[in-house]
PDB file of N, CA and C in Angstrom:
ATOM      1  N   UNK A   1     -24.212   2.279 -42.572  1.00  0.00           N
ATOM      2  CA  UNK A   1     -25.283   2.336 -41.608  1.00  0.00           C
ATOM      3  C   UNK A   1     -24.840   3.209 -40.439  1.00  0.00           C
ATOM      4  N   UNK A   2     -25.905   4.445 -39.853  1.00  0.00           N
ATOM      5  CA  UNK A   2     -25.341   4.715 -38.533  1.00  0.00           C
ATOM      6  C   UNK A   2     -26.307   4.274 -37.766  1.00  0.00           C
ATOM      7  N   UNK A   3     -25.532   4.326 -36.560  1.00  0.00           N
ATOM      8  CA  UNK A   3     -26.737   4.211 -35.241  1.00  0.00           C
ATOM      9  C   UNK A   3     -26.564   5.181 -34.311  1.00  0.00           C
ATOM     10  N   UNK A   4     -27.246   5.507 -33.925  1.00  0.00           N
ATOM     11  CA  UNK A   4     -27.860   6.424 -32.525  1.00  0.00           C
ATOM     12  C   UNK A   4     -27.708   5.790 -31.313  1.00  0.00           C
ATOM     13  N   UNK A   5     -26.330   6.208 -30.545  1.00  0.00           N
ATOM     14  CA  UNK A   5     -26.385   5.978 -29.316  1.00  0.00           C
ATOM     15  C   UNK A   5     -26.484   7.117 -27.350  1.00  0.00           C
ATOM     16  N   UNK A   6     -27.270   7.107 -27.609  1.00  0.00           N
ATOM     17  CA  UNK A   6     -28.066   7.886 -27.047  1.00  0.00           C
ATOM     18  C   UNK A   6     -28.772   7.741 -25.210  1.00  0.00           C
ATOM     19  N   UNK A   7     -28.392   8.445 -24.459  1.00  0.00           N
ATOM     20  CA  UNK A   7     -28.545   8.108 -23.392  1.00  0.00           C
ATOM     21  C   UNK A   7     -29.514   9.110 -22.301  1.00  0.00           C
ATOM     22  N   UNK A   8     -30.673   8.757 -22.633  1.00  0.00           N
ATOM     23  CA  UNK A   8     -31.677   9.575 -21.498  1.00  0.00           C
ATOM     24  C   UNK A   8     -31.900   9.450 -20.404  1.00  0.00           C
ATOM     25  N   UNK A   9     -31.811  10.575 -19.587  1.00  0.00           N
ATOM     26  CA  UNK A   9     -32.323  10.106 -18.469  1.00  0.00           C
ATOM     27  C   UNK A   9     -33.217  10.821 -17.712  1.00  0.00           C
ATOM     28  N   UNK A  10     -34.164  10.168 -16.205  1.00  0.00           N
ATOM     29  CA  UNK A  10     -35.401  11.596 -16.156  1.00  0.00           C
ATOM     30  C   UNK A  10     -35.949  10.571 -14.826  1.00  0.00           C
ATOM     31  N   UNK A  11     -35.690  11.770 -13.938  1.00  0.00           N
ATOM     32  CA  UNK A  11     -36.278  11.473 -12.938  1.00  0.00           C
ATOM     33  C   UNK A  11     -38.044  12.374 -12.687  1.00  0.00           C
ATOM     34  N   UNK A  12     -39.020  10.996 -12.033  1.00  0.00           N
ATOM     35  CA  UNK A  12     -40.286  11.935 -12.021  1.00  0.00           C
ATOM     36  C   UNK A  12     -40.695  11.791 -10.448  1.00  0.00           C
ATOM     37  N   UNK A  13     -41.603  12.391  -9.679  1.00  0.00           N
ATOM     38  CA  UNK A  13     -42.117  11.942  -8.692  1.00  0.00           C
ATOM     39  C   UNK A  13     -43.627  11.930  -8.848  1.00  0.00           C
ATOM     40  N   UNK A  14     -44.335  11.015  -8.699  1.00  0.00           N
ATOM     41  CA  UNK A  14     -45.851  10.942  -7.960  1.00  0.00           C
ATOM     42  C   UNK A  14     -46.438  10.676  -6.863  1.00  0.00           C
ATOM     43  N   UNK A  15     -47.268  11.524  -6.025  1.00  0.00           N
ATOM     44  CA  UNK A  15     -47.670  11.126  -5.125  1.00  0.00           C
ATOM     45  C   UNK A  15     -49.050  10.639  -5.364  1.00  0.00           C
ATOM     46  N   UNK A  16     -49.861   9.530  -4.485  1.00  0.00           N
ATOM     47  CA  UNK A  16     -51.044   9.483  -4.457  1.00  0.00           C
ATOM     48  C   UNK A  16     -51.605   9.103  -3.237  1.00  0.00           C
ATOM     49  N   UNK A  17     -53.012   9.938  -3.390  1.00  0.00           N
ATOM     50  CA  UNK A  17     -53.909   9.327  -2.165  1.00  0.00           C
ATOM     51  C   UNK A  17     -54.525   7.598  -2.357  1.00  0.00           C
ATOM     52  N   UNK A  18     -54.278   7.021  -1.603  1.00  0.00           N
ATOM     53  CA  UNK A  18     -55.056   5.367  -1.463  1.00  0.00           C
ATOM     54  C   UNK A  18     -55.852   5.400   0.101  1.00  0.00           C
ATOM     55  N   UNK A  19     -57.161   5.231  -0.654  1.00  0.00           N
ATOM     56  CA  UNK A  19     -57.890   5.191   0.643  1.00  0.00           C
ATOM     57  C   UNK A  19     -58.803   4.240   0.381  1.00  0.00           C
ATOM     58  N   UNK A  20     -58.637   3.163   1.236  1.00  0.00           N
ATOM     59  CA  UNK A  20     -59.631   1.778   1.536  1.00  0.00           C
ATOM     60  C   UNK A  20     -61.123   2.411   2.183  1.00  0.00           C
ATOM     61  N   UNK A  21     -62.285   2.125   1.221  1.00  0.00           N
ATOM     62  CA  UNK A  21     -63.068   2.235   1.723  1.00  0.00           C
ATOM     63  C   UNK A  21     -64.094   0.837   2.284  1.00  0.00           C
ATOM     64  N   UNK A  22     -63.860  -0.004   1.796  1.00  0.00           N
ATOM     65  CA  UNK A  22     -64.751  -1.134   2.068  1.00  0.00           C
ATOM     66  C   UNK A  22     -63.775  -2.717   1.992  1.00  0.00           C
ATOM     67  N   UNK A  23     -63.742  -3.325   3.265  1.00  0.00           N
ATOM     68  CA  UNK A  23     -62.848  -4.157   2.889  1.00  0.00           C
ATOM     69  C   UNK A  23     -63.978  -6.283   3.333  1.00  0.00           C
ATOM     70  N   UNK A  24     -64.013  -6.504   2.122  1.00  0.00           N
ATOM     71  CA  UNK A  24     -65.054  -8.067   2.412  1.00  0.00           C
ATOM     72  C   UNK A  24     -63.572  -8.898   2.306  1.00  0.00           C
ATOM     73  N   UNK A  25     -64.307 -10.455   2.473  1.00  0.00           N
ATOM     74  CA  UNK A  25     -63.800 -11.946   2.301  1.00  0.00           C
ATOM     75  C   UNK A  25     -62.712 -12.060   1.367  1.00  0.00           C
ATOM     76  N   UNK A  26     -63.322 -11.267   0.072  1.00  0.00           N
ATOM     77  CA  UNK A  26     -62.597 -11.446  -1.474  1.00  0.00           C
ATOM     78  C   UNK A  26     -62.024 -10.675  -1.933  1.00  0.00           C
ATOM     79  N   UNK A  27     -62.248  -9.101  -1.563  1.00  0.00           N
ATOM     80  CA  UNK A  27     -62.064  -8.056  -2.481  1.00  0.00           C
ATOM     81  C   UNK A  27     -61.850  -6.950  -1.289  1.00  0.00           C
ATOM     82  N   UNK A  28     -61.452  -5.746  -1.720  1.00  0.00           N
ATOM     83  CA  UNK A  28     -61.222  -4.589  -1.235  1.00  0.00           C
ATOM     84  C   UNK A  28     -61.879  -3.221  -2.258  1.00  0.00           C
ATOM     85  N   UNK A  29     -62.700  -2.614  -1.678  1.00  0.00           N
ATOM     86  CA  UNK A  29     -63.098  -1.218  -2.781  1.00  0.00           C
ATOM     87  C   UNK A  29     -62.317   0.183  -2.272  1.00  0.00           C
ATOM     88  N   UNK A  30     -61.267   0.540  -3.153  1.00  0.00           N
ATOM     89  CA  UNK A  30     -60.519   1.256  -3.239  1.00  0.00           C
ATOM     90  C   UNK A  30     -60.889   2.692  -4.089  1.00  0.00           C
ATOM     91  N   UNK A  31     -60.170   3.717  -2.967  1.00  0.00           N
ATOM     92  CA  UNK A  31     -59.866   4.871  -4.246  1.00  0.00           C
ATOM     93  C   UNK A  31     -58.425   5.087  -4.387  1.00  0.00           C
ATOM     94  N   UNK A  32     -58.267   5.599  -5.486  1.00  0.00           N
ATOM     95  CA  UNK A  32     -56.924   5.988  -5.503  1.00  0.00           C
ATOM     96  C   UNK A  32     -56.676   7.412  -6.651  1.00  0.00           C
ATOM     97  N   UNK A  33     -56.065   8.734  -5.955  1.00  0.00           N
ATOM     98  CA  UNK A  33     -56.098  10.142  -6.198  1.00  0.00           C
ATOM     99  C   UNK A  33     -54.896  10.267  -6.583  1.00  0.00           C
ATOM    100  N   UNK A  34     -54.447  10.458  -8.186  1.00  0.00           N
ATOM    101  CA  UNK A  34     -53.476  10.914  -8.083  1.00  0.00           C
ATOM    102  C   UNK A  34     -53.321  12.244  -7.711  1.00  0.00           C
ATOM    103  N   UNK A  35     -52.024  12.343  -6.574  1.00  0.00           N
ATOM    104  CA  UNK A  35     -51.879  14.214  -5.933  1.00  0.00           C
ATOM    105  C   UNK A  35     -51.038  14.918  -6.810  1.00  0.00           C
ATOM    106  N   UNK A  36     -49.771  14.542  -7.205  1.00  0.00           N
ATOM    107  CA  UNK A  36     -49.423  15.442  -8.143  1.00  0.00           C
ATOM    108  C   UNK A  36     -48.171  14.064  -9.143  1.00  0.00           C
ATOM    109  N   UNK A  37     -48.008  14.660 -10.092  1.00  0.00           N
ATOM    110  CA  UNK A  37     -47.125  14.115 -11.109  1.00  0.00           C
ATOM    111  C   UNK A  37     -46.318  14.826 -11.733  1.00  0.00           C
ATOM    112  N   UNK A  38     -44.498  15.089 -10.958  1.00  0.00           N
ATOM    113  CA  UNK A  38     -43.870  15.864 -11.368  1.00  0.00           C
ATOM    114  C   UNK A  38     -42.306  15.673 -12.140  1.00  0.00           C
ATOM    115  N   UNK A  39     -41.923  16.369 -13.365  1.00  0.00           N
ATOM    116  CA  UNK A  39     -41.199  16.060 -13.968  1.00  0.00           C
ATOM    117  C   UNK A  39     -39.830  16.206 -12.899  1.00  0.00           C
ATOM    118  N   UNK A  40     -38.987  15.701 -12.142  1.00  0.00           N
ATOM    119  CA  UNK A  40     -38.188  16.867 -11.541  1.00  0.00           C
ATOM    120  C   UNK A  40     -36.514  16.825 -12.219  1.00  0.00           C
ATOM    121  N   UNK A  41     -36.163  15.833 -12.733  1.00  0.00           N
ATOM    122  CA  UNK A  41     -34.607  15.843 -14.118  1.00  0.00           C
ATOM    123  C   UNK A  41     -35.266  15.181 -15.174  1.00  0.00           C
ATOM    124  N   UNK A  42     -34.647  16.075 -16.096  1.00  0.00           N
ATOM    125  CA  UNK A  42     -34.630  15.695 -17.178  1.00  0.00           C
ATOM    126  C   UNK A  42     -33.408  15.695 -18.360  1.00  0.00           C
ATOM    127  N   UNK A  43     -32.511  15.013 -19.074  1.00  0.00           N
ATOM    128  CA  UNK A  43     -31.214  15.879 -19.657  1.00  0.00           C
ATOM    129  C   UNK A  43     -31.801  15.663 -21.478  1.00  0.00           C
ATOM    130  N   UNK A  44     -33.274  15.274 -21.743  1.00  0.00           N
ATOM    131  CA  UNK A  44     -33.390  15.898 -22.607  1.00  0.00           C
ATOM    132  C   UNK A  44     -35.399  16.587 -23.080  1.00  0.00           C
ATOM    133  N   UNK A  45     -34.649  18.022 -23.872  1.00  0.00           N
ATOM    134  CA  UNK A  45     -36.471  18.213 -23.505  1.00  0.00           C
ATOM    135  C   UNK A  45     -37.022  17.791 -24.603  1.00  0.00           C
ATOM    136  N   UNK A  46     -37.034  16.783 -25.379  1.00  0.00           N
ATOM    137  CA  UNK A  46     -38.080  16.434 -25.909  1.00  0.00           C
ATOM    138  C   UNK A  46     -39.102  15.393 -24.988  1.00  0.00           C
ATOM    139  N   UNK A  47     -38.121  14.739 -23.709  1.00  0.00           N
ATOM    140  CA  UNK A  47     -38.864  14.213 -22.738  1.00  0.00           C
ATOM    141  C   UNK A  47     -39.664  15.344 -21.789  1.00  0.00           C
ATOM    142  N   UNK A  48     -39.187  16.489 -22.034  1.00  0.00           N
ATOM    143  CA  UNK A  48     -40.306  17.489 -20.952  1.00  0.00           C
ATOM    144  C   UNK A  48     -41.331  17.585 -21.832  1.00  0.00           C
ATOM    145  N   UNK A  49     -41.172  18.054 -22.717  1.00  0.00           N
ATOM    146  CA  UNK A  49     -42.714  17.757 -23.664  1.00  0.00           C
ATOM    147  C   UNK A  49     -43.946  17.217 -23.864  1.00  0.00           C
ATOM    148  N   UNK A  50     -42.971  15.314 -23.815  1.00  0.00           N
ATOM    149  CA  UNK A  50     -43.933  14.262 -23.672  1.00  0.00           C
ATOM    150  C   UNK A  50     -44.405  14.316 -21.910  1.00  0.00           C
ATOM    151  N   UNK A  51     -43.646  14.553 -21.677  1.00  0.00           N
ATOM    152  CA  UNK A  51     -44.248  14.604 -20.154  1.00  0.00           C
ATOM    153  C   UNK A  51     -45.391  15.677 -20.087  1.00  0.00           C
ATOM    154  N   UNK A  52     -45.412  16.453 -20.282  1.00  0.00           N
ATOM    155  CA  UNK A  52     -46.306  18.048 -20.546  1.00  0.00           C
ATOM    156  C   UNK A  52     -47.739  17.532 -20.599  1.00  0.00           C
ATOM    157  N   UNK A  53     -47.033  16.546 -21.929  1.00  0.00           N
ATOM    158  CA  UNK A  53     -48.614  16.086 -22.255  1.00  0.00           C
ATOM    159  C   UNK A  53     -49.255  15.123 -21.902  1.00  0.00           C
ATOM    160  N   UNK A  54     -48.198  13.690 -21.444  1.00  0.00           N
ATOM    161  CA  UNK A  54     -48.612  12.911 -20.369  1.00  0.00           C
ATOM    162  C   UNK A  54     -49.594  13.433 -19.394  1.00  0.00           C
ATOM    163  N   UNK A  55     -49.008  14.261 -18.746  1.00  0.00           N
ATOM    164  CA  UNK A  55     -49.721  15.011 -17.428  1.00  0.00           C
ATOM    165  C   UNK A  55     -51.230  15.090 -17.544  1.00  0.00           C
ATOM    166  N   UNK A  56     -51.327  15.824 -18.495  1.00  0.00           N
ATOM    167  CA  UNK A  56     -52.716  16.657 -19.185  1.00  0.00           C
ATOM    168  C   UNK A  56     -53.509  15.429 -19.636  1.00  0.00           C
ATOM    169  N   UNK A  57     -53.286  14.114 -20.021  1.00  0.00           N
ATOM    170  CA  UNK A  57     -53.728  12.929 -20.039  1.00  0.00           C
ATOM    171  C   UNK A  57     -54.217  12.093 -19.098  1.00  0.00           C
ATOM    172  N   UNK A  58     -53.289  12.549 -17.924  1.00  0.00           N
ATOM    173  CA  UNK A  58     -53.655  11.777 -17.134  1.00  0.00           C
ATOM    174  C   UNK A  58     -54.435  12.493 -16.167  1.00  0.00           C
ATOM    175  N   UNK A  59     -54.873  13.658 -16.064  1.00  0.00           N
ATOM    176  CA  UNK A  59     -55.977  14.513 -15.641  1.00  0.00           C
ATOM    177  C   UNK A  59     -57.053  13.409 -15.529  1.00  0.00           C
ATOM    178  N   UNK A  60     -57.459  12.828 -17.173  1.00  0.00           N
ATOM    179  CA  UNK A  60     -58.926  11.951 -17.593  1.00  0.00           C
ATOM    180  C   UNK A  60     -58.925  10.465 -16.195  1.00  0.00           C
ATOM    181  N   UNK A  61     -57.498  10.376 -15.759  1.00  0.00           N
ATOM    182  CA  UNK A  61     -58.223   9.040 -15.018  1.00  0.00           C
ATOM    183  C   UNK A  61     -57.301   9.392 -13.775  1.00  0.00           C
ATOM    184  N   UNK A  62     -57.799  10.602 -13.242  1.00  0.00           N
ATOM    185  CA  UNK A  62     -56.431  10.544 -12.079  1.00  0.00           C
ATOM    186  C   UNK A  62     -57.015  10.414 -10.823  1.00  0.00           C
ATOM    187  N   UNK A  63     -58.844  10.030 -10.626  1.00  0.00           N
ATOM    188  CA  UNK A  63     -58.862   9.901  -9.569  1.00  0.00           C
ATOM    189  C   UNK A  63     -59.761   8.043 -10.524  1.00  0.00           C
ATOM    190  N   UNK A  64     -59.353   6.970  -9.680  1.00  0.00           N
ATOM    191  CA  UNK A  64     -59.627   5.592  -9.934  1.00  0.00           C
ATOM    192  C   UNK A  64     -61.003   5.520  -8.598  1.00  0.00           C
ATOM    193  N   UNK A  65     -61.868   5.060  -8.299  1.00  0.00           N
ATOM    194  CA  UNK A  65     -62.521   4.168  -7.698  1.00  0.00           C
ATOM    195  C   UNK A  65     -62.978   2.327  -8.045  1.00  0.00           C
ATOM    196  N   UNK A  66     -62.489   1.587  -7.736  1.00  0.00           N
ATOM    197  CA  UNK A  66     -61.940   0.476  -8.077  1.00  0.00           C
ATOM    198  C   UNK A  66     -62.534  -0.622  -6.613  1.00  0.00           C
ATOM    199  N   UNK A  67     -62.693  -1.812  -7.420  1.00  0.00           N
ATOM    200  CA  UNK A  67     -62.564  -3.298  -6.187  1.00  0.00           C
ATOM    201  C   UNK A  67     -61.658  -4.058  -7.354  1.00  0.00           C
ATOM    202  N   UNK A  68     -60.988  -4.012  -6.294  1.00  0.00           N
ATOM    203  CA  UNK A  68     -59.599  -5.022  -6.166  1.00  0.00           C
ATOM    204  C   UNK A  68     -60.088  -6.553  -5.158  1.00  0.00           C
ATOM    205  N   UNK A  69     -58.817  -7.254  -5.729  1.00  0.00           N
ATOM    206  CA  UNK A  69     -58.956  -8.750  -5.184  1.00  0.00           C
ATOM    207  C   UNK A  69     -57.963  -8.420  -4.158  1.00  0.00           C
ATOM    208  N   UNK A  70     -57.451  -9.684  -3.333  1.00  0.00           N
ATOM    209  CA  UNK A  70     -56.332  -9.560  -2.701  1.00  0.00           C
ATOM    210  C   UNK A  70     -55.339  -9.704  -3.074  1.00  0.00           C
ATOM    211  N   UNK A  71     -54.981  -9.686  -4.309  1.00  0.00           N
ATOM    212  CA  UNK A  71     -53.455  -9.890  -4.534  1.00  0.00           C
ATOM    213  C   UNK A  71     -53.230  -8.101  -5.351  1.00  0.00           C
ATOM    214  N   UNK A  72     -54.392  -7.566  -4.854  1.00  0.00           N
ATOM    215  CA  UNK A  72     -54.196  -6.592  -5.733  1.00  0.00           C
ATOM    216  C   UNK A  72     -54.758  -6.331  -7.353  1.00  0.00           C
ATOM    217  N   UNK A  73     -55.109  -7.307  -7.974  1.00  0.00           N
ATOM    218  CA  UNK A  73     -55.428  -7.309  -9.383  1.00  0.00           C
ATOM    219  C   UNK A  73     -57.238  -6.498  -9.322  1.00  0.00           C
ATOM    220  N   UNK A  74     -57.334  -6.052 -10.607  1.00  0.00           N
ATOM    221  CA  UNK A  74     -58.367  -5.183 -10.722  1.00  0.00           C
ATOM    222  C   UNK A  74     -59.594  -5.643 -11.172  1.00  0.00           C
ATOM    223  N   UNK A  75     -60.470  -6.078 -10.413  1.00  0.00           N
ATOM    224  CA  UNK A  75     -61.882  -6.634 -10.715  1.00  0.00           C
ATOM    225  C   UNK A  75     -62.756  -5.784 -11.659  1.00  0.00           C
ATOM    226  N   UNK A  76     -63.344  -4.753 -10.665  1.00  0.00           N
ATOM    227  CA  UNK A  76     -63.807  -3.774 -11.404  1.00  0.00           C
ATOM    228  C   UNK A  76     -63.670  -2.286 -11.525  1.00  0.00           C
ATOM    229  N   UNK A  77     -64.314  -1.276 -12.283  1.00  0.00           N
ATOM    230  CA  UNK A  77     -63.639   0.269 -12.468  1.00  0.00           C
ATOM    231  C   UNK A  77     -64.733   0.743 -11.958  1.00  0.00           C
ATOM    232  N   UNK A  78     -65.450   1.124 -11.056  1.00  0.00           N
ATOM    233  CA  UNK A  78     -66.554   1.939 -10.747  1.00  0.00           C
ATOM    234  C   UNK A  78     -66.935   3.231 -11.211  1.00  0.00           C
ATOM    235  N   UNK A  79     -65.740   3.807 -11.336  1.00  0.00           N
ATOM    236  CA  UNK A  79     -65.863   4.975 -11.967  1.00  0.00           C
ATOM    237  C   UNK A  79     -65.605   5.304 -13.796  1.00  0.00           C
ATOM    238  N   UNK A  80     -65.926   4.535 -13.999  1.00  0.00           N
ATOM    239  CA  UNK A  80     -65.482   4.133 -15.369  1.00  0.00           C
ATOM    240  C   UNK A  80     -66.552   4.975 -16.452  1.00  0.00           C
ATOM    241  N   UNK A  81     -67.628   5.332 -15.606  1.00  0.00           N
ATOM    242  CA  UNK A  81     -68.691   6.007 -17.035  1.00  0.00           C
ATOM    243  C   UNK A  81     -67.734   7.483 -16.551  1.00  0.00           C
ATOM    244  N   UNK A  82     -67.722   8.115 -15.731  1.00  0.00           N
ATOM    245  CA  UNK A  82     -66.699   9.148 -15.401  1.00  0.00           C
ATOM    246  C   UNK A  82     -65.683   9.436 -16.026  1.00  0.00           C
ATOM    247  N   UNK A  83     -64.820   8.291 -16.001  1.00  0.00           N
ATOM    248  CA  UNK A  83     -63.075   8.677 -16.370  1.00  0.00           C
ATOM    249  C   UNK A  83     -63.883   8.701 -18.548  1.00  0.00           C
ATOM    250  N   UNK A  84     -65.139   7.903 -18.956  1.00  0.00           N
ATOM    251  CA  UNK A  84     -65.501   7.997 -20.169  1.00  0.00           C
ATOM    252  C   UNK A  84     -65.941   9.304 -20.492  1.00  0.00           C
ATOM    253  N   UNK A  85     -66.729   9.957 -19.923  1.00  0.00           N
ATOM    254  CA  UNK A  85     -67.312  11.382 -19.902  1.00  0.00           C
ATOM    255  C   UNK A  85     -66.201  12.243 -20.525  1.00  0.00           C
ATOM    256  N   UNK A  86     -64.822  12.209 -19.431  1.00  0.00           N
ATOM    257  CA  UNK A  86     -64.159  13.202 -19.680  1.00  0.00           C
ATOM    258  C   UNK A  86     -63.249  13.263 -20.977  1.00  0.00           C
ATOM    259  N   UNK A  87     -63.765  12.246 -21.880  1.00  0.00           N
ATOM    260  CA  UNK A  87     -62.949  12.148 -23.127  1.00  0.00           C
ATOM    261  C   UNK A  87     -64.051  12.680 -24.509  1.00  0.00           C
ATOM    262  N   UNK A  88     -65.138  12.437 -23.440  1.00  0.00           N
ATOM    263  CA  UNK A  88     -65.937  13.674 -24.622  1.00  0.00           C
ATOM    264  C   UNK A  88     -65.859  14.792 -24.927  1.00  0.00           C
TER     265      UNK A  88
END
């Protein structure tokens, strides 16, 4: 038997916009923009690849409009016929 011992590693950065637009009793209605999503180490490229295409994936939902509860958990997707569109 062999095994594969193997050690990756990969640093990324994302920034995003979070902007509270409406805040009630129960909930909070949120946006949230992703600004950019960048590979910046990597020591192997079959992870730049998957990242390549990550990216280009995450185009379809990178801007969220959302109500959240207060602990943070996700009630509803407002923008949800949107982020559906773009997979047509």
């Amino acid at each position: 038997m062999k095994a594969v011992d193997i050690c990756i590693t990969s640093k990324t950065q994302m920034r995003w916009d979070f902007t509270i637009l409406k805040i009630s009793d129960t909930s909070l209605e949120v946006r949230l923009v992703l600004l950019d999503h960048i590979l910046l180490e990597c020591n192997n490229p079959m992870v730049k690849e998957v990242a390549q295409v990550s990216q280009i994936f995450s185009r379809m939902y990178n801007e969220l409009h959302l109500i959240i509860d207060l602990k943070g958990n996700i009630q509803q997707i407002l923008n949800l016929d949107v982020i559906q569109q773009k997979w047509n």
